[in-house]
N, C-alpha and C. Protein backbone atom coordinates (compact mmCIF):
# COMPACT_ATOMS: atom_id res chain seq x y z
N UNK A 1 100.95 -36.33 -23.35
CA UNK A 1 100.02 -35.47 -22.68
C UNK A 1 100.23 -35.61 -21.18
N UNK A 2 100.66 -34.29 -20.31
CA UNK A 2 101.11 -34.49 -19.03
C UNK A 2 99.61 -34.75 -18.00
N UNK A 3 98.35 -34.37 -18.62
CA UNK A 3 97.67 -33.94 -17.71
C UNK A 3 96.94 -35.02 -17.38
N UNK A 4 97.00 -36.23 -17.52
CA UNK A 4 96.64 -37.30 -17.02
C UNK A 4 97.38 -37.36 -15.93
N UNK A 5 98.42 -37.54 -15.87
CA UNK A 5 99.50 -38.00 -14.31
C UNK A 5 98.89 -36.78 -13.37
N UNK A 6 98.94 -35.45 -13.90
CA UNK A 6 98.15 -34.34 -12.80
C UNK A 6 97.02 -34.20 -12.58
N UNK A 7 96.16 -35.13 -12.93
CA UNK A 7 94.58 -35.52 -12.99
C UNK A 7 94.67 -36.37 -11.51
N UNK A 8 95.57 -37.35 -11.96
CA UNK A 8 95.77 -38.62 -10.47
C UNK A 8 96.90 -37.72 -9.24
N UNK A 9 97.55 -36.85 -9.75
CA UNK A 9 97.71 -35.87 -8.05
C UNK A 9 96.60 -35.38 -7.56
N UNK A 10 95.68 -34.50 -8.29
CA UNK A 10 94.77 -34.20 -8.25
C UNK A 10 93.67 -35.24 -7.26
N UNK A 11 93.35 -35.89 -7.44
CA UNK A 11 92.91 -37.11 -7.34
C UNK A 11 93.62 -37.66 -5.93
N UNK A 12 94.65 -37.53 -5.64
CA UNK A 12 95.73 -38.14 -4.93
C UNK A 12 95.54 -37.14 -3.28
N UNK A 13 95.13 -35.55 -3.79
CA UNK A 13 95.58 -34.52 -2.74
C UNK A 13 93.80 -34.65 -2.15
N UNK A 14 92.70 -35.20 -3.15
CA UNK A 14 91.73 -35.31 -2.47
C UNK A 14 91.39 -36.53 -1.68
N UNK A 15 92.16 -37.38 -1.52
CA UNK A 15 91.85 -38.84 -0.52
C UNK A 15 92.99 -38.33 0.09
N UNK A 16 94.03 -37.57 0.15
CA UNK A 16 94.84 -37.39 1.54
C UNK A 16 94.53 -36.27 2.37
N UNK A 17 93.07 -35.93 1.73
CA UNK A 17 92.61 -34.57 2.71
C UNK A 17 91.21 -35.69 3.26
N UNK A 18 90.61 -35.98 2.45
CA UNK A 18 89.60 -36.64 3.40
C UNK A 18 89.40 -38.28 3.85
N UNK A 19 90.68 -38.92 3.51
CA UNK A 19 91.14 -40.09 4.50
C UNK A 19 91.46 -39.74 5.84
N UNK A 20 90.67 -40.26 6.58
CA UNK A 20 90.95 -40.59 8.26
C UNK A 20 92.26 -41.41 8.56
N UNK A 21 92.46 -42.43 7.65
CA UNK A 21 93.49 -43.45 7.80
C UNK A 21 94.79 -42.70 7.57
N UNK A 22 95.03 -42.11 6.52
CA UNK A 22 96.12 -41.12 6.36
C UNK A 22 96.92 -40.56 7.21
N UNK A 23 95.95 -39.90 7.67
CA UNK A 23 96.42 -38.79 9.32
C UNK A 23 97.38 -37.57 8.50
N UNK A 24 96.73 -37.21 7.48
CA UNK A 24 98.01 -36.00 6.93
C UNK A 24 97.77 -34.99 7.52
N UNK A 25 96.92 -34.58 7.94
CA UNK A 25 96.35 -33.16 8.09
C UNK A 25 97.69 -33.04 9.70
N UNK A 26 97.67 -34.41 10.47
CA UNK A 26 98.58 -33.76 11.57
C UNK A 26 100.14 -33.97 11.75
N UNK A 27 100.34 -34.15 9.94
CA UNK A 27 101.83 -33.89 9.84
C UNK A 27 102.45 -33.16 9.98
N UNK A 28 103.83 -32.67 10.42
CA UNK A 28 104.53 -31.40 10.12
C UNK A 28 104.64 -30.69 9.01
N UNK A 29 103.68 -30.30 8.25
CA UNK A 29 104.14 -29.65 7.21
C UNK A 29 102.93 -28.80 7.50
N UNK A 30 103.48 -27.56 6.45
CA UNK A 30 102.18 -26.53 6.03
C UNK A 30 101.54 -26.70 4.57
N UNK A 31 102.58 -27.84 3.56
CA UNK A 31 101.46 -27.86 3.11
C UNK A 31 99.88 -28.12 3.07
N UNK A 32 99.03 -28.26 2.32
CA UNK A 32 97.41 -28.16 2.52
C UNK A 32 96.92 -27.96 1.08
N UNK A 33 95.95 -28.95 0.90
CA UNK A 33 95.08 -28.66 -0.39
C UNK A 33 93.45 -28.34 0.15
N UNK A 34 93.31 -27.23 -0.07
CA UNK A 34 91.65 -26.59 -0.08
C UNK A 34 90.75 -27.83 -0.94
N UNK A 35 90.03 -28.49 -0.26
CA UNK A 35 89.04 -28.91 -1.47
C UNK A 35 88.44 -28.59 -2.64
N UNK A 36 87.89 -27.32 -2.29
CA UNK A 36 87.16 -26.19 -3.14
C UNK A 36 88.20 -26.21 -4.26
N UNK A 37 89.46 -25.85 -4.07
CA UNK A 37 90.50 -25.74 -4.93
C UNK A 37 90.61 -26.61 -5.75
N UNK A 38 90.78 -27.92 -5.02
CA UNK A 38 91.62 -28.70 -5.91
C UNK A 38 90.26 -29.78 -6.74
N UNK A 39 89.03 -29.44 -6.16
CA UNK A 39 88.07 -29.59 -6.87
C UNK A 39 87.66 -29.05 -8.53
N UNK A 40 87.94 -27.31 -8.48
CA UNK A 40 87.94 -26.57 -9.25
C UNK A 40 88.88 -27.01 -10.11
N UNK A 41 90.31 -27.56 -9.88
CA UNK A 41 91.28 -27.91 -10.48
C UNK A 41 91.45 -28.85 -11.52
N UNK A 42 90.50 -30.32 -10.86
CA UNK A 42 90.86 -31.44 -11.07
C UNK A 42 89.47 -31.13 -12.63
N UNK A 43 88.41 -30.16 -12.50
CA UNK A 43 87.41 -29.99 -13.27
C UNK A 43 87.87 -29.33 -14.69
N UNK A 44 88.69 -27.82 -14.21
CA UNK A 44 89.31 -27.85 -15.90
C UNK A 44 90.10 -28.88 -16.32
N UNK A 45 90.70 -29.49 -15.61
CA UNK A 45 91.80 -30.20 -16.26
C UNK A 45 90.80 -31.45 -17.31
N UNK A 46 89.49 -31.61 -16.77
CA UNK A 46 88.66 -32.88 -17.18
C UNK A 46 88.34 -32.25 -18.71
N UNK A 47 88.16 -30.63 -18.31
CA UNK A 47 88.18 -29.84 -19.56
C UNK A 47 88.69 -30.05 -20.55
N UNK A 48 90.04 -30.00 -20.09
CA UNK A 48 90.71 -29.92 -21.08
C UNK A 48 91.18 -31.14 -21.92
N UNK A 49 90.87 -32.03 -21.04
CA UNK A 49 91.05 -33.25 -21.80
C UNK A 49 90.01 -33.96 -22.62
N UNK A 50 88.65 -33.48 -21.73
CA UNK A 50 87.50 -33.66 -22.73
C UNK A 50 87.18 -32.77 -24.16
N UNK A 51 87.16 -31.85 -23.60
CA UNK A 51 87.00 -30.29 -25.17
C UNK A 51 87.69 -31.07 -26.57
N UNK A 52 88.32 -31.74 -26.55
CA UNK A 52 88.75 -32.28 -28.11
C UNK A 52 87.96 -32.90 -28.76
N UNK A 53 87.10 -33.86 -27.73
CA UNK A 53 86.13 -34.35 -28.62
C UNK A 53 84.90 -34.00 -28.64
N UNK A 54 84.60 -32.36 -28.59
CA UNK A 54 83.43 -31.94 -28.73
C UNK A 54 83.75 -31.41 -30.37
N UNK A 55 82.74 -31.50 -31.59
CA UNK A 55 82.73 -30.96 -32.53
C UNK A 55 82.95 -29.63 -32.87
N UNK A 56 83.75 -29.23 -33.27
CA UNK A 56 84.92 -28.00 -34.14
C UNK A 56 84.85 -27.69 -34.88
N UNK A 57 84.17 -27.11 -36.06
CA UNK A 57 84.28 -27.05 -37.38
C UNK A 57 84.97 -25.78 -37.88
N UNK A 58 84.85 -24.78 -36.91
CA UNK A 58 85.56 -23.76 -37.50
C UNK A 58 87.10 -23.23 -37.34
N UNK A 59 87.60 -23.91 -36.70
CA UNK A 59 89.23 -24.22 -36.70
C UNK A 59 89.63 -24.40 -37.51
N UNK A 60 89.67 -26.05 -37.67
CA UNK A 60 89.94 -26.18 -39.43
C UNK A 60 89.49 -27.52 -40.09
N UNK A 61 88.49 -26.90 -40.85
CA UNK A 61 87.46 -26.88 -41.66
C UNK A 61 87.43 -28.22 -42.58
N UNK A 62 89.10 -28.18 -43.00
CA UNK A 62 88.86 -29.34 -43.73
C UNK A 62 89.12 -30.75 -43.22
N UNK A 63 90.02 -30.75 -41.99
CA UNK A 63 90.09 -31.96 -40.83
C UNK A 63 88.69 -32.56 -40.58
N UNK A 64 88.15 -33.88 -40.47
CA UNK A 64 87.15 -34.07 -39.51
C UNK A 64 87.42 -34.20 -38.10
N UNK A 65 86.46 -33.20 -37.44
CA UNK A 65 86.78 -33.21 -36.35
C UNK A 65 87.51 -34.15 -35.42
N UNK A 66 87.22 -35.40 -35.31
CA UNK A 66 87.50 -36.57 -34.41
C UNK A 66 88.61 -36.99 -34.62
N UNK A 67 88.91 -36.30 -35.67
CA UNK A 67 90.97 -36.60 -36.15
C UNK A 67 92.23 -36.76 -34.87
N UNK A 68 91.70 -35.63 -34.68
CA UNK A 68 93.27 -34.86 -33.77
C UNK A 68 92.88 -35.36 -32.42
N UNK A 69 91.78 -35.81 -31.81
CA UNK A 69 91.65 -36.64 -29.91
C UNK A 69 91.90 -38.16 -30.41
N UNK A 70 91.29 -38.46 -31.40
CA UNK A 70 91.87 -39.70 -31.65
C UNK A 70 92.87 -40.43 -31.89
N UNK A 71 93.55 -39.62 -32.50
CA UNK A 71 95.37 -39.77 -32.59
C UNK A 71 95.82 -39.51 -31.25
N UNK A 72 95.60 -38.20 -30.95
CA UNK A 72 96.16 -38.17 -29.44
C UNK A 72 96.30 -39.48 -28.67
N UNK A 73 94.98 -39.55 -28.84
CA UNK A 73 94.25 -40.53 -27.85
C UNK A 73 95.54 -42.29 -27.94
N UNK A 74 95.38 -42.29 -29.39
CA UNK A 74 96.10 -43.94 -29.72
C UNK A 74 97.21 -43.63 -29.17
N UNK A 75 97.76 -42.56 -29.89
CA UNK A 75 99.47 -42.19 -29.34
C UNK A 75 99.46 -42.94 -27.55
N UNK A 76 98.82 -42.36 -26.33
CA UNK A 76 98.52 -42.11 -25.20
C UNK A 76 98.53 -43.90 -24.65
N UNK A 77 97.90 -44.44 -25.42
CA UNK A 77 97.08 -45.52 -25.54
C UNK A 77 98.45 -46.87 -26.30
N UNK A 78 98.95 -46.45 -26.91
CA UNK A 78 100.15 -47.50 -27.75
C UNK A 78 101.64 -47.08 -27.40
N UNK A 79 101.38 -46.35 -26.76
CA UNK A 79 102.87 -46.08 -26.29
C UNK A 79 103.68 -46.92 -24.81
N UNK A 80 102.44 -47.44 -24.09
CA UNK A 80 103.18 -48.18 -23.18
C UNK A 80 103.15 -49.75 -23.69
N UNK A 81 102.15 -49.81 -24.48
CA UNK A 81 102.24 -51.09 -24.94
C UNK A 81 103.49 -51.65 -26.20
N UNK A 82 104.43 -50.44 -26.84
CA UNK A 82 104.66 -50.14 -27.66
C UNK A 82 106.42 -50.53 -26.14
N UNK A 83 106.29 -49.41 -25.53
CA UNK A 83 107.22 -49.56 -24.37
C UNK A 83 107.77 -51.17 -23.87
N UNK A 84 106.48 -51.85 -23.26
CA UNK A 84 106.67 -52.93 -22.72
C UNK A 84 107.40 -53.99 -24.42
N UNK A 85 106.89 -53.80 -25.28
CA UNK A 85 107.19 -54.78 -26.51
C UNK A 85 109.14 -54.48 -26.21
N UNK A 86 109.33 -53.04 -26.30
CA UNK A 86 110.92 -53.01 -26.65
C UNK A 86 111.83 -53.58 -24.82
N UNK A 87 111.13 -53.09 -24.06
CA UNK A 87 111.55 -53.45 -22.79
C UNK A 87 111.62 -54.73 -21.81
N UNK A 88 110.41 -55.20 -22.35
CA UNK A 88 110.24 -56.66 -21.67
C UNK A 88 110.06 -57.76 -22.87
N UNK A 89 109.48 -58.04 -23.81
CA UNK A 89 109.42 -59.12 -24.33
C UNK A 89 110.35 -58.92 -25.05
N UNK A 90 111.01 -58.34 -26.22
CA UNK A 90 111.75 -58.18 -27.31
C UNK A 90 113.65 -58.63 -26.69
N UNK A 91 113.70 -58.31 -25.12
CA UNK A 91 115.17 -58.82 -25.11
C UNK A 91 114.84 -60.56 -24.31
N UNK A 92 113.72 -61.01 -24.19
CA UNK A 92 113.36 -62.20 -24.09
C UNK A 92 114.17 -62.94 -25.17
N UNK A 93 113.77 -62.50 -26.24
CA UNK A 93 114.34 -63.21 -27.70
C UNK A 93 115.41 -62.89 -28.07
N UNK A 94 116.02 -62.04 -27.42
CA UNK A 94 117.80 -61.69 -27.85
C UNK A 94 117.52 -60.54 -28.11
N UNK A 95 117.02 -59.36 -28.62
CA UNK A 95 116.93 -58.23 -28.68
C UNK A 95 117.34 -57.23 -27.98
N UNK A 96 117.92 -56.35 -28.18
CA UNK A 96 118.97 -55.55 -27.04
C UNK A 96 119.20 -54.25 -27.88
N UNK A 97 118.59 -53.13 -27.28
CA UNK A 97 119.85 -51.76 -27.56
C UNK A 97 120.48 -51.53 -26.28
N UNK A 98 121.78 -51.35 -27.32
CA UNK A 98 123.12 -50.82 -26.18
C UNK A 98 123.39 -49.85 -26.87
N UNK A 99 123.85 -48.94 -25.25
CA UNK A 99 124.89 -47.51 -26.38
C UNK A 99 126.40 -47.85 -26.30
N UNK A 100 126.98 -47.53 -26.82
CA UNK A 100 128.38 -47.42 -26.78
C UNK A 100 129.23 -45.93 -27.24
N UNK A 101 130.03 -46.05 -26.33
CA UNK A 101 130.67 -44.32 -25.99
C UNK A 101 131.59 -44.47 -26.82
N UNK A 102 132.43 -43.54 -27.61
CA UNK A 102 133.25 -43.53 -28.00
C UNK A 102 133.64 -41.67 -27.56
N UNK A 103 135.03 -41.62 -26.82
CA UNK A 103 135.77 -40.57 -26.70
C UNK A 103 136.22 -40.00 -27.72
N UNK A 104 136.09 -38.49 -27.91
CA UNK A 104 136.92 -38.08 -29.04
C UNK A 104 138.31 -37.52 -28.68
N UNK A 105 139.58 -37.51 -29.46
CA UNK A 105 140.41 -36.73 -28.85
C UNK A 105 140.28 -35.45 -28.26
N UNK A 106 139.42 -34.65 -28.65
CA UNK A 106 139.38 -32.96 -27.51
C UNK A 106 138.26 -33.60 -26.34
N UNK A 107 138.20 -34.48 -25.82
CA UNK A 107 137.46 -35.28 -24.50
C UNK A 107 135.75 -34.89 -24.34
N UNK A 108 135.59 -34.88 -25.63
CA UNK A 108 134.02 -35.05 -25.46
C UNK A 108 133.62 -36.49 -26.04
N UNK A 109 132.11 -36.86 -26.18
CA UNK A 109 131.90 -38.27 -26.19
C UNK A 109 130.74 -38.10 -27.26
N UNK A 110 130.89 -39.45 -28.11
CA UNK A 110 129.62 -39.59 -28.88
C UNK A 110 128.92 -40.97 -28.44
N UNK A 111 127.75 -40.77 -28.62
CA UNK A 111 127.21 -41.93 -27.60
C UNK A 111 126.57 -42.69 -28.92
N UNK A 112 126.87 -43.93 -29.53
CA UNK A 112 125.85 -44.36 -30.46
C UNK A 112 125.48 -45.59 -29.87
N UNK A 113 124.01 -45.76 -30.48
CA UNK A 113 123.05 -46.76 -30.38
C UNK A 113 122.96 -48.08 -31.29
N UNK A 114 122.92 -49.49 -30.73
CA UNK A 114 123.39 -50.48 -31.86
C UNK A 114 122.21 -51.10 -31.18
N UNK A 115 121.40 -51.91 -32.01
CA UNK A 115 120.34 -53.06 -31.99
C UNK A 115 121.20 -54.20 -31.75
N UNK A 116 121.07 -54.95 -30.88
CA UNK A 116 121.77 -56.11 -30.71
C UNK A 116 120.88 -57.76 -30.84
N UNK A 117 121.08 -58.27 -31.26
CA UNK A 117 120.13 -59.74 -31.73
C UNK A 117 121.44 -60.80 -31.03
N UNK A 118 121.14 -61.34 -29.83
CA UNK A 118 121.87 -62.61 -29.69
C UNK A 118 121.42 -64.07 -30.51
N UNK A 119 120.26 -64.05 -30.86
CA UNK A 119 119.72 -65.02 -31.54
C UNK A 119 119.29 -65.14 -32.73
N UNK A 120 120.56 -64.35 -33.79
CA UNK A 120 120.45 -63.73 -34.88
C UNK A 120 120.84 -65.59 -35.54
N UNK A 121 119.95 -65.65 -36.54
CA UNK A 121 119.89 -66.31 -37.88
C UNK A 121 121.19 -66.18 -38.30
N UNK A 122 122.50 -67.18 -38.51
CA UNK A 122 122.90 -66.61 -39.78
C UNK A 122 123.12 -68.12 -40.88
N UNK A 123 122.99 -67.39 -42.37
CA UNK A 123 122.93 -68.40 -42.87
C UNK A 123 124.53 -68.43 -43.76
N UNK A 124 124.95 -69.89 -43.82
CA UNK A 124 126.12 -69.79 -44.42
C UNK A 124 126.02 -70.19 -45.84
């Protein structure tokens, strides 16, 4: 779901219009965010992220409502934690994907993916 990260621009264009410390307003540029605007902006977007978990029944009928924001929601919610497991702890322990290229003769490339375990078990 993109509209979290454009929630915090949102968010971002209203403390660089009314921070003093900033000093944007006497940069060289023409850009400019209207308050009014980006007020109005930052409000559907709350919309739209809220409206899922208002009760639905006539969409579809046989789902309970709270199904589909709640999945969203975990997805949103387990995916960086899900991230950090394959990125930071998992090559702690030897864990590794690598790709490896292989050229074909007419000079295009297939790229495959191998799980790598340096601290693989083996038993003889």
């Amino acid at each position: 779901m993109i509209l979290n990260p454009i929630v915090l621009i949102g968010a971002g264009l209203l403390y660089l219009t009314f921070s003093k410390t900033e000093n944007w307003r006497s940069e060289r540029t023409k850009l400019h965010a209207w308050p009014l605007t980006t007020i109005f902006w930052l409000c559907s977007l709350a919309f739209v992220i809220i409206a899922p978990f208002f009760r639905n029944t006539t969409v579809t009928p046989q789902i309970p409502w709270y199904i589909v924001p709640t999945i969203g929601t975990s997805i949103l919610v387990i995916g960086p934690f899900y991230w950090f497991l394959w990125a930071r702890v998992w090559p702690r322990f030897g864990y590794a994907i690598e790709h490896e290229v292989k050229e074909l003769p007419d000079g295009s490339e297939v790229v495959k993916y191998v799980v790598r375990n340096s601290y693989a078990i083996t038993f003889a």
